[in-house]
N, C-alpha and C. Protein backbone atom coordinates (compact mmCIF):
# COMPACT_ATOMS: atom_id res chain seq x y z
N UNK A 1 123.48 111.85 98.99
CA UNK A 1 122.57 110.77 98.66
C UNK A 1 122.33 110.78 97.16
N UNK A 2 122.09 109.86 96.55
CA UNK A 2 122.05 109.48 95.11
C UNK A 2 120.84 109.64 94.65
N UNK A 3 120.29 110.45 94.07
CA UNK A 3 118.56 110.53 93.79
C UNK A 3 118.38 109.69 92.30
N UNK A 4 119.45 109.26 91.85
CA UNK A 4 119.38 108.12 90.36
C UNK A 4 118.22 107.28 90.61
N UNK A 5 117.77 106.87 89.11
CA UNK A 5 117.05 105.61 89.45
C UNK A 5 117.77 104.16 89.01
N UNK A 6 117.14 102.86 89.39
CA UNK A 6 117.73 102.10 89.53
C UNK A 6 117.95 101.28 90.48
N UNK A 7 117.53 99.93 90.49
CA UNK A 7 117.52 98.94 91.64
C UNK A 7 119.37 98.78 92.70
N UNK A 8 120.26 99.23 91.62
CA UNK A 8 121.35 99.08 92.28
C UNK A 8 122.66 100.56 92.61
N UNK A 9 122.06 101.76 92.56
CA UNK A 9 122.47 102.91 92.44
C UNK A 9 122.17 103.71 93.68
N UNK A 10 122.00 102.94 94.55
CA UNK A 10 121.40 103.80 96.17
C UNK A 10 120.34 104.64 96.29
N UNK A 11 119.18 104.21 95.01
CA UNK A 11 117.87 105.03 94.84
C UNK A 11 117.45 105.46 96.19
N UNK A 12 116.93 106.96 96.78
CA UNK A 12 116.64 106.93 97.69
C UNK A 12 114.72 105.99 97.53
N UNK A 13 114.58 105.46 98.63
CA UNK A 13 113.21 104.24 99.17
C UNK A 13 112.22 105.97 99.69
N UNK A 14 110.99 105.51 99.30
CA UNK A 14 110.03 106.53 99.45
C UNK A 14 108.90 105.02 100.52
N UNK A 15 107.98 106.04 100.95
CA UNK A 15 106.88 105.14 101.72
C UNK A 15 105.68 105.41 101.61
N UNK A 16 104.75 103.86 101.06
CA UNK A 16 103.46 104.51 100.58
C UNK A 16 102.68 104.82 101.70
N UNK A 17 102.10 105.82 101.60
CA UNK A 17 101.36 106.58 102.57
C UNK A 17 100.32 105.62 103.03
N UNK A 18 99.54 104.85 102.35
CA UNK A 18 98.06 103.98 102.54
C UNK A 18 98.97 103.00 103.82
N UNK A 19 99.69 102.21 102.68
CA UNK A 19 100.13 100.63 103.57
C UNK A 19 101.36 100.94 104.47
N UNK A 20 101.91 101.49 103.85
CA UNK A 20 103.34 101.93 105.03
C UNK A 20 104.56 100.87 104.30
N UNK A 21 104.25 100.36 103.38
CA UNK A 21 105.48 100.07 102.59
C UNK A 21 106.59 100.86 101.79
N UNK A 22 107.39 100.20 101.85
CA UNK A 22 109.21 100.92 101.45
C UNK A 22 108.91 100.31 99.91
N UNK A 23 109.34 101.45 98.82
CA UNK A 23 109.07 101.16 97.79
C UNK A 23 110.67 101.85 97.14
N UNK A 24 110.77 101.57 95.89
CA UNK A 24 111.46 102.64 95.01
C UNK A 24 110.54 103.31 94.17
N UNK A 25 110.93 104.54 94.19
CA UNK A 25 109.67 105.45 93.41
C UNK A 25 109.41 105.01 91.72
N UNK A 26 111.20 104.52 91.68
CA UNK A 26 111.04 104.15 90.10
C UNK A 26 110.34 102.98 89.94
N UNK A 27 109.64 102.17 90.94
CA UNK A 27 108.67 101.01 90.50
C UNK A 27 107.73 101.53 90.88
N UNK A 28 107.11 102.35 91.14
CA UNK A 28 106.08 102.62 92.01
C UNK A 28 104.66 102.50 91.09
N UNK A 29 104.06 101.75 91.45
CA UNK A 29 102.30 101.47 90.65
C UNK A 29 101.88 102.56 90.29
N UNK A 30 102.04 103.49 91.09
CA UNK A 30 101.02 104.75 90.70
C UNK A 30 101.87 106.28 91.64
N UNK A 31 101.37 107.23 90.99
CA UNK A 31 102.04 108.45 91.59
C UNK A 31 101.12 109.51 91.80
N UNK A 32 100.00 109.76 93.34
CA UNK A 32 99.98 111.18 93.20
C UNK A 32 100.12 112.25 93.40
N UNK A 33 99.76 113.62 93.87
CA UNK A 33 100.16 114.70 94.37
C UNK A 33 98.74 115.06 95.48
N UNK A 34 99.28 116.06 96.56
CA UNK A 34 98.17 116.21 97.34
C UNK A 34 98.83 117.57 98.25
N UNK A 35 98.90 118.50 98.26
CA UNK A 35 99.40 119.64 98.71
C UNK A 35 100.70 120.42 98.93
N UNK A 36 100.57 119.79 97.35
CA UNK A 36 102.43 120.40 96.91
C UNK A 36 102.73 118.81 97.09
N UNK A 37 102.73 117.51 97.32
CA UNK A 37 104.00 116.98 98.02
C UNK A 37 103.23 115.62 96.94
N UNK A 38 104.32 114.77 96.40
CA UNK A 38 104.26 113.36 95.19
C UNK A 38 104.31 112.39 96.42
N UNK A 39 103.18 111.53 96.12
CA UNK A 39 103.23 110.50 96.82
C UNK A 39 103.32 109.50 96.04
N UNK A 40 103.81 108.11 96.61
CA UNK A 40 104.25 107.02 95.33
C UNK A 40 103.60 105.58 96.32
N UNK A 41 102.91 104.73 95.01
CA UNK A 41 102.47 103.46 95.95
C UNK A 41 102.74 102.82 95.14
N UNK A 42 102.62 101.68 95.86
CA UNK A 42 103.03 100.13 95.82
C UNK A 42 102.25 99.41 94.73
N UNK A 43 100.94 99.50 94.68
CA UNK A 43 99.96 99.28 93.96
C UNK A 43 98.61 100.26 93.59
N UNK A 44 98.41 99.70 92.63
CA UNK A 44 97.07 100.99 91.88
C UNK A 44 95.81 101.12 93.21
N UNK A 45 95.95 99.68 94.51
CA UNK A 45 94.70 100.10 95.26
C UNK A 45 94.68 100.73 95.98
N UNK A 46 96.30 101.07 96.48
CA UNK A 46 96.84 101.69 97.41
C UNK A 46 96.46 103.18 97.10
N UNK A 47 96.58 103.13 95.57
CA UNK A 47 96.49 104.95 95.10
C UNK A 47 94.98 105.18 94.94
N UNK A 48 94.54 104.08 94.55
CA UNK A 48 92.92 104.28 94.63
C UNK A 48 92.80 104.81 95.93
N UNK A 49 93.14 104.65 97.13
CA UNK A 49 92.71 104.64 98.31
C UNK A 49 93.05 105.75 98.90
N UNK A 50 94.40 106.41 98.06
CA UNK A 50 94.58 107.52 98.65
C UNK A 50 93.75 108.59 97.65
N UNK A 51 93.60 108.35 96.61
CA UNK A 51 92.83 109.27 96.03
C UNK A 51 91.77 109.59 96.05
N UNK A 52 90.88 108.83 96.68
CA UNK A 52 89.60 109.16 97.58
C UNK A 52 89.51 109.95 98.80
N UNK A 53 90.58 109.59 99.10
CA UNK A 53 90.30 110.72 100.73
C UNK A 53 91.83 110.98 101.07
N UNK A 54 92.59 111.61 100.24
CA UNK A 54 94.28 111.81 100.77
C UNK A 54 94.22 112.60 101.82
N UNK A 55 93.10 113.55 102.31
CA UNK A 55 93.95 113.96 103.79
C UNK A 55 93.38 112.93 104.86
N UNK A 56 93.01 111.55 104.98
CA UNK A 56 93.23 110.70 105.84
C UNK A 56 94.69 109.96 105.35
N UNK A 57 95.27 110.43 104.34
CA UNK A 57 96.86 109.18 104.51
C UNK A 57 97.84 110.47 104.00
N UNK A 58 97.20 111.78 103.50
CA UNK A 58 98.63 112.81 103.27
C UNK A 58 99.22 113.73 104.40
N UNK A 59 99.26 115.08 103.87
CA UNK A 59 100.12 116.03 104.66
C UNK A 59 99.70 115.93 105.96
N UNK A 60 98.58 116.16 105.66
CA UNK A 60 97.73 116.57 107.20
C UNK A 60 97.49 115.71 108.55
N UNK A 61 97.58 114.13 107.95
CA UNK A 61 97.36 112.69 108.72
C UNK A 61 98.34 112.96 109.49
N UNK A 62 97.24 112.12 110.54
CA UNK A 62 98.34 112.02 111.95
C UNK A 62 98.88 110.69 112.00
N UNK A 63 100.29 110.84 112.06
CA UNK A 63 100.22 108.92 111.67
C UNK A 63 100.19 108.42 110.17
N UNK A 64 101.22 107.12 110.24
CA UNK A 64 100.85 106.68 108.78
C UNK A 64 99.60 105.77 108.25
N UNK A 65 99.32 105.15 106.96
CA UNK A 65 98.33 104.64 106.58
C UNK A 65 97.69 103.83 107.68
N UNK A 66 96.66 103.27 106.81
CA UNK A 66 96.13 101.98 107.57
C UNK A 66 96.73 100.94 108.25
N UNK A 67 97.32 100.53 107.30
CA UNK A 67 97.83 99.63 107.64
C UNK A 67 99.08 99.44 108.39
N UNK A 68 99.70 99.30 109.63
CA UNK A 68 100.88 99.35 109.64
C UNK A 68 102.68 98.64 109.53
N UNK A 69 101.50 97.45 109.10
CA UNK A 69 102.91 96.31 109.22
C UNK A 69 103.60 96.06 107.93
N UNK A 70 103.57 97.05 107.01
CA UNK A 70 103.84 96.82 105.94
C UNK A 70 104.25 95.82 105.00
N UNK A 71 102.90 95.02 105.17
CA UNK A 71 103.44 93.84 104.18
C UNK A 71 102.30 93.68 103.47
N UNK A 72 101.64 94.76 102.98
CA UNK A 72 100.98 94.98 101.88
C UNK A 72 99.52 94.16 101.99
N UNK A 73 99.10 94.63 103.32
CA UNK A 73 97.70 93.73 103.57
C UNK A 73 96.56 94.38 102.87
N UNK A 74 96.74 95.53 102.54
CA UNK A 74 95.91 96.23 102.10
C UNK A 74 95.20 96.24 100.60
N UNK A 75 96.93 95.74 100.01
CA UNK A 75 97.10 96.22 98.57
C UNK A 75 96.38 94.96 97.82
């Protein structure tokens, strides 16, 4: 797998933890960390949201974000 960045280089797609959207990390609004592990979102509210309470959307969550239909209802 190609870990390059770049819209046309087979970037591997990461998923924001809050909304459950498919992102590329190299666009990603915001980036944070939460028990060893980089999380990447879609938008700054998404990271707002995880940065208030990341073990309801990080390692530990059962299940992904809020939201699940990923089309950014959240953001």
């Amino acid at each position: 797998m190609n870990h390059g960045h770049g819209a046309h280089g087979g970037a591997a797609r990461v998923v924001d933890p809050v909304c459950g959207m498919t992102i590329d990390p190299a666009d990603a609004a915001g980036v944070s960390e939460a028990a060893g592990t980089t999380y990447h979102f879609c938008s700054p509210s998404c990271k707002k949201k995880f940065d208030a309470d990341p073990t309801r959307f990080g390692p530990t969550a059962d299940g992904r974000g809020s939201c699940q239909s990923g089309h950014g209802c959240c953001c």
